[in-house]
Protein backbone atom coordinates (compact mmCIF):
# COMPACT_ATOMS: atom_id res chain seq x y z
CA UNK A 1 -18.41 -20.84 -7.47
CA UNK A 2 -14.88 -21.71 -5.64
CA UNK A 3 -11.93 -20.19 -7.56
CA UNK A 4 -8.99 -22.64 -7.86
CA UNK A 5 -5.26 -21.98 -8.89
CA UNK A 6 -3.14 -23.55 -11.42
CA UNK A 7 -1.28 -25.00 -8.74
CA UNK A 8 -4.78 -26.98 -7.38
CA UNK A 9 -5.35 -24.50 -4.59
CA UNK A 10 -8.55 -23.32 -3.76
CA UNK A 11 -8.20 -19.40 -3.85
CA UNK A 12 -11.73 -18.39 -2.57
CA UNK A 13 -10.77 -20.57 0.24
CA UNK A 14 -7.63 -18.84 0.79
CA UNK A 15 -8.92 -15.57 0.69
CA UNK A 16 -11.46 -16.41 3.20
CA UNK A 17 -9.36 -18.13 5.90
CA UNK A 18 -6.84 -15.01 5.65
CA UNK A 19 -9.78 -12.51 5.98
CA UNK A 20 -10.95 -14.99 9.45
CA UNK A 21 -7.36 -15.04 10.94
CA UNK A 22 -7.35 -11.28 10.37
CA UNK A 23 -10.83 -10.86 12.12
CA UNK A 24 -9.15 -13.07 15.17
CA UNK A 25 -6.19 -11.37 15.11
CA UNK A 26 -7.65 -8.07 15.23
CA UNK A 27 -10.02 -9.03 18.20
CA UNK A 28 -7.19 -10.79 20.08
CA UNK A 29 -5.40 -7.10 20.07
CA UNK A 30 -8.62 -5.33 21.04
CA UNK A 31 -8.94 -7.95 24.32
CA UNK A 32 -5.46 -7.68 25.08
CA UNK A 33 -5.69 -4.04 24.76
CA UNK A 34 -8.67 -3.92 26.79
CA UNK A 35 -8.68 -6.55 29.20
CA UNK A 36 -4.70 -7.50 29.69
CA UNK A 37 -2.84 -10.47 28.75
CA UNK A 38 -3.85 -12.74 31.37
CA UNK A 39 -7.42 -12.72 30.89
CA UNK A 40 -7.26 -12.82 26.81
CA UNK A 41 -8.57 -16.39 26.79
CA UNK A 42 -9.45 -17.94 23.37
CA UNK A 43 -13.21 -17.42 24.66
CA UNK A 44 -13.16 -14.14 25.49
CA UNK A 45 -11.26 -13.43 21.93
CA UNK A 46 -14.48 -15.67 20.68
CA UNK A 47 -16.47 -13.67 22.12
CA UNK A 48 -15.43 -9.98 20.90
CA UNK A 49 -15.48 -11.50 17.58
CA UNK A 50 -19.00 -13.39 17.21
CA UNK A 51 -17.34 -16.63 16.43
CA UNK A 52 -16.45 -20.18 18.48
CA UNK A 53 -13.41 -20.48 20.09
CA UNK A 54 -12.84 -23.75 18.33
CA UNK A 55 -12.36 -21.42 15.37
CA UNK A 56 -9.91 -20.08 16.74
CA UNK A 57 -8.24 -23.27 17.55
CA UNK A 58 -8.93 -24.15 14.44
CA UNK A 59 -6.62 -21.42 12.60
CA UNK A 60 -4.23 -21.46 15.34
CA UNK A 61 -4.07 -24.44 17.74
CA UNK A 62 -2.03 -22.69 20.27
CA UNK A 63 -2.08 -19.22 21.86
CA UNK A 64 1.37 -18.63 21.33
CA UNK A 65 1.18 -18.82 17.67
CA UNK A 66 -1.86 -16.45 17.93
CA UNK A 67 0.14 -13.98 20.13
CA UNK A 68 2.50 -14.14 17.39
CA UNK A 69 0.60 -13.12 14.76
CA UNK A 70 -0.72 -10.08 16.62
CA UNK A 71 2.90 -9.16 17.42
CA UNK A 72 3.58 -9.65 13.75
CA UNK A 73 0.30 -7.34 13.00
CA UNK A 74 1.07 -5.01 15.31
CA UNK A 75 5.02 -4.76 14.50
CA UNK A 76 3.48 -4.42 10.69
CA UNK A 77 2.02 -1.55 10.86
CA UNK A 78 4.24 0.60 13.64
CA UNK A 79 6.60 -0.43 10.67
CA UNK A 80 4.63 0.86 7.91
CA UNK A 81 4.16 4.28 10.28
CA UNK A 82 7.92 5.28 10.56
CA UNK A 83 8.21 5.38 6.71
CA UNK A 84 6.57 8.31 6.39
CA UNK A 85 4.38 7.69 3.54
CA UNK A 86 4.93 6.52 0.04
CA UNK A 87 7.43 9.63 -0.91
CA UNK A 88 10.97 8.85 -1.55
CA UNK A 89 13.06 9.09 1.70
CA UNK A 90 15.02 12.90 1.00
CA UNK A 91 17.77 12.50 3.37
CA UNK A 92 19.12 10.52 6.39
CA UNK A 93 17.80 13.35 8.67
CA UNK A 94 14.58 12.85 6.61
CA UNK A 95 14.77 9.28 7.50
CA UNK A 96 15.32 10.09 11.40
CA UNK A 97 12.24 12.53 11.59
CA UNK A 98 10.27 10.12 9.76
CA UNK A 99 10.85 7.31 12.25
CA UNK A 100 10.28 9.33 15.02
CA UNK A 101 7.12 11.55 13.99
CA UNK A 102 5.88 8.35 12.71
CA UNK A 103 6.01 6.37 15.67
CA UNK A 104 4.58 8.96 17.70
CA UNK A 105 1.27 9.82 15.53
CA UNK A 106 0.96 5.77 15.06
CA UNK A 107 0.67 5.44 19.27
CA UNK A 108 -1.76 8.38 18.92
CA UNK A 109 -4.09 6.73 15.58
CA UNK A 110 -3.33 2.98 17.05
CA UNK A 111 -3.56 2.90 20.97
CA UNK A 112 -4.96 -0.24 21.13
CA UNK A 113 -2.22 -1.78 19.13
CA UNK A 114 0.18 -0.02 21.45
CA UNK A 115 -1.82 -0.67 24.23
CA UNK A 116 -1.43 -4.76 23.41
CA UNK A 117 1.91 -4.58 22.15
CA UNK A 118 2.97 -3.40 26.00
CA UNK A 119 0.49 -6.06 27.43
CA UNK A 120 2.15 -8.57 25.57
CA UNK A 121 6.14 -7.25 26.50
CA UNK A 122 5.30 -7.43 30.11
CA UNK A 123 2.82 -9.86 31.09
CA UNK A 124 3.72 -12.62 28.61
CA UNK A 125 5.42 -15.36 30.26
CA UNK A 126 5.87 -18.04 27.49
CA UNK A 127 9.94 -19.02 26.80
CA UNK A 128 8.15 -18.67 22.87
CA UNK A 129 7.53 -15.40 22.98
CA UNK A 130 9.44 -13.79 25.33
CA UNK A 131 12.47 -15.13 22.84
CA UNK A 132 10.43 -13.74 19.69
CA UNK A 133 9.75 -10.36 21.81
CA UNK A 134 14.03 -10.28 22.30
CA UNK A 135 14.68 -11.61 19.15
CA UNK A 136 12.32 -8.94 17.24
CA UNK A 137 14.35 -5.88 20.28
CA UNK A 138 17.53 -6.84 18.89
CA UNK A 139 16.52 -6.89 15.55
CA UNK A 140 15.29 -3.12 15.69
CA UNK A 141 17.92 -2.16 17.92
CA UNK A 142 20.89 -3.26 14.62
CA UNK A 143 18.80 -2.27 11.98
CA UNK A 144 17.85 1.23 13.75
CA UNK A 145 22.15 1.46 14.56
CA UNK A 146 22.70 0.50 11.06
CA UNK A 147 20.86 3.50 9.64
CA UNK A 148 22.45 5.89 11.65
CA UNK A 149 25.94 4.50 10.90
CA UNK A 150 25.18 4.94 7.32
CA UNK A 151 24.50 8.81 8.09
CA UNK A 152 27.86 8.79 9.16
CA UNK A 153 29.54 7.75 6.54
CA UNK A 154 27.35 10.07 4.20
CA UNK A 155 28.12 12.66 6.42
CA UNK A 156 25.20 13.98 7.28
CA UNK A 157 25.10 12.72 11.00
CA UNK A 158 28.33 13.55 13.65
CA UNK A 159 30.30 11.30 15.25
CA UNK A 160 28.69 9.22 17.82
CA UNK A 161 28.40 5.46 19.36
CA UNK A 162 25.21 4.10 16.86
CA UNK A 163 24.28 1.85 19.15
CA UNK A 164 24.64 4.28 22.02
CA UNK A 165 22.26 6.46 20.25
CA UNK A 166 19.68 3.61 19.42
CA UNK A 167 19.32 2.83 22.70
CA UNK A 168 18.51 6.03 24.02
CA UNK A 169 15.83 6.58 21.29
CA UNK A 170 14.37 3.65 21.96
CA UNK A 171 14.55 4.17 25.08
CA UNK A 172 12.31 7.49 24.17
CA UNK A 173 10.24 5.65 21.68
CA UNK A 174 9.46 3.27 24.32
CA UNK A 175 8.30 5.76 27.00
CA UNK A 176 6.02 7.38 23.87
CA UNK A 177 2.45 5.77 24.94
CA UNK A 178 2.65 7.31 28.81
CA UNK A 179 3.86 10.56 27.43
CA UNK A 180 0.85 11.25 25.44
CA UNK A 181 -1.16 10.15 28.63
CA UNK A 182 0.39 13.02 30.31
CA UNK A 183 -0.72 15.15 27.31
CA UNK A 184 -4.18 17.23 25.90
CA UNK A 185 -5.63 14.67 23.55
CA UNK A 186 -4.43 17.48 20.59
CA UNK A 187 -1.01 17.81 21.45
CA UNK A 188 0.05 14.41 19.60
CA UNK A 189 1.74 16.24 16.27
CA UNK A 190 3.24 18.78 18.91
CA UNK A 191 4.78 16.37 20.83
CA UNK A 192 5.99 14.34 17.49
CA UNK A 193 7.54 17.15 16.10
CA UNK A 194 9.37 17.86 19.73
CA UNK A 195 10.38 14.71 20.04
CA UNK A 196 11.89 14.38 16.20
CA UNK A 197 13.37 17.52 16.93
CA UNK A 198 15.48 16.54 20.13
CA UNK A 199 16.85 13.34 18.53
CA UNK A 200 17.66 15.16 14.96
CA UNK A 201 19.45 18.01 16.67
CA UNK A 202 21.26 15.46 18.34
CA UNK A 203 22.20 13.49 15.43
CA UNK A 204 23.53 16.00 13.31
CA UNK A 205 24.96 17.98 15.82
CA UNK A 206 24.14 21.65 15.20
CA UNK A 207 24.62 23.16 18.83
CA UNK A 208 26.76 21.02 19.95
CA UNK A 209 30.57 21.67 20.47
CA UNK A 210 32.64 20.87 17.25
CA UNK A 211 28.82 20.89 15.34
CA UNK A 212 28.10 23.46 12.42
CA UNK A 213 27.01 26.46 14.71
CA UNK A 214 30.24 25.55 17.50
CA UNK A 215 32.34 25.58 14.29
CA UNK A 216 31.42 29.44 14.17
């Protein structure tokens, strides 16, 4: 039995198309991941998920829109990482270490998304989603400079360029995935908690001249 809405939709329908672009979406990311951008084709997506590549087609005509739904997916859930968990946010260091421990346990737990997510940033040559790739860069880059300006005027973080500072963490962030490679397959939380450290430390200045332990 089909379960329709008040509005005439068919629900059941709904649900089931959603759960199929998911299933596409996620294989997309695990051929990206494993096999590059280039070769990704809509039948060797098909194939990693047992279904016709006219389904795919079917759900998203093009593979642009498909490569943006996996960036969407992907950007989702790296999201969903840096905020910690569901406990209220204590602080704008809090905040900070969140982001960073977050992101760097997420590349550990996820590499395949990470692994596609860099696939897609370098091999992609599409004017589409190159501009959605920028567009999404700049995006993070304000909100991320935004957040630390706030500090600032709470006065929890020093003085400092925001944007300055943004880019160098990203920078960091960015650089996260080959790190690890470098790294015993254990030393992920070490390395989160290092990395957290440096850019804390940093941000509310305790060592640094004119900080809380220069002051002394």
């Amino acid at each position: 039995m089909q379960t329709v809405g008040a509005d005439g939709d068919d629900r059941g329908r709904s649900f089931i198309e959603a759960a199929r672009r998911d299933q596409i979406v996620t294989a997309a990311i695990a051929t990206i991941a494993a096999e590059g951008f280039a070769r990704a084709s809509f039948v060797r997506i098909a194939e990693r998920a047992s279904i016709s590549p006219a389904l795919i087609t079917y759900h998203f005509k093009t593979k642009d829109k498909l490569i943006g739904a996996v960036l969407d997916q992907v950007g989702s859930r790296l999201d969903s990482a840096m905020e910690g968990g569901p406990e209220p946010v204590a602080s704008y260091e809090d905040g900070l270490r969140r982001i960073l421990t977050g992101h760097v346990l997420h590349c550990v737990r996820a590499p395949e998304d990470m692994a596609a997510r860099r696939e897609i940033g370098t091999a992609a040559s599409s004017p589409a989603i190159r501009r959605r790739i920028a567009e999404q860069q700049e995006t993070g880059r304000a909100e991320l400079a935004a957040f630390l300006a706030e500090g600032q005027r709470e006065g929890e973080f020093r003085e400092f360029d925001p944007d300055a500072f943004a880019g160098a963490m990203l920078a960091a962030m960015q650089a996260v995935p080959g790190e690890l490679r470098r790294r015993p397959a254990d030393a992920g939380e070490d390395y989160a908690r290092e990395l957290a450290g440096i850019f804390v430390t940093a941000a509310i200045g305790r060592g640094w001249e004119g900080g809380p332990e220069g002051d002394r």
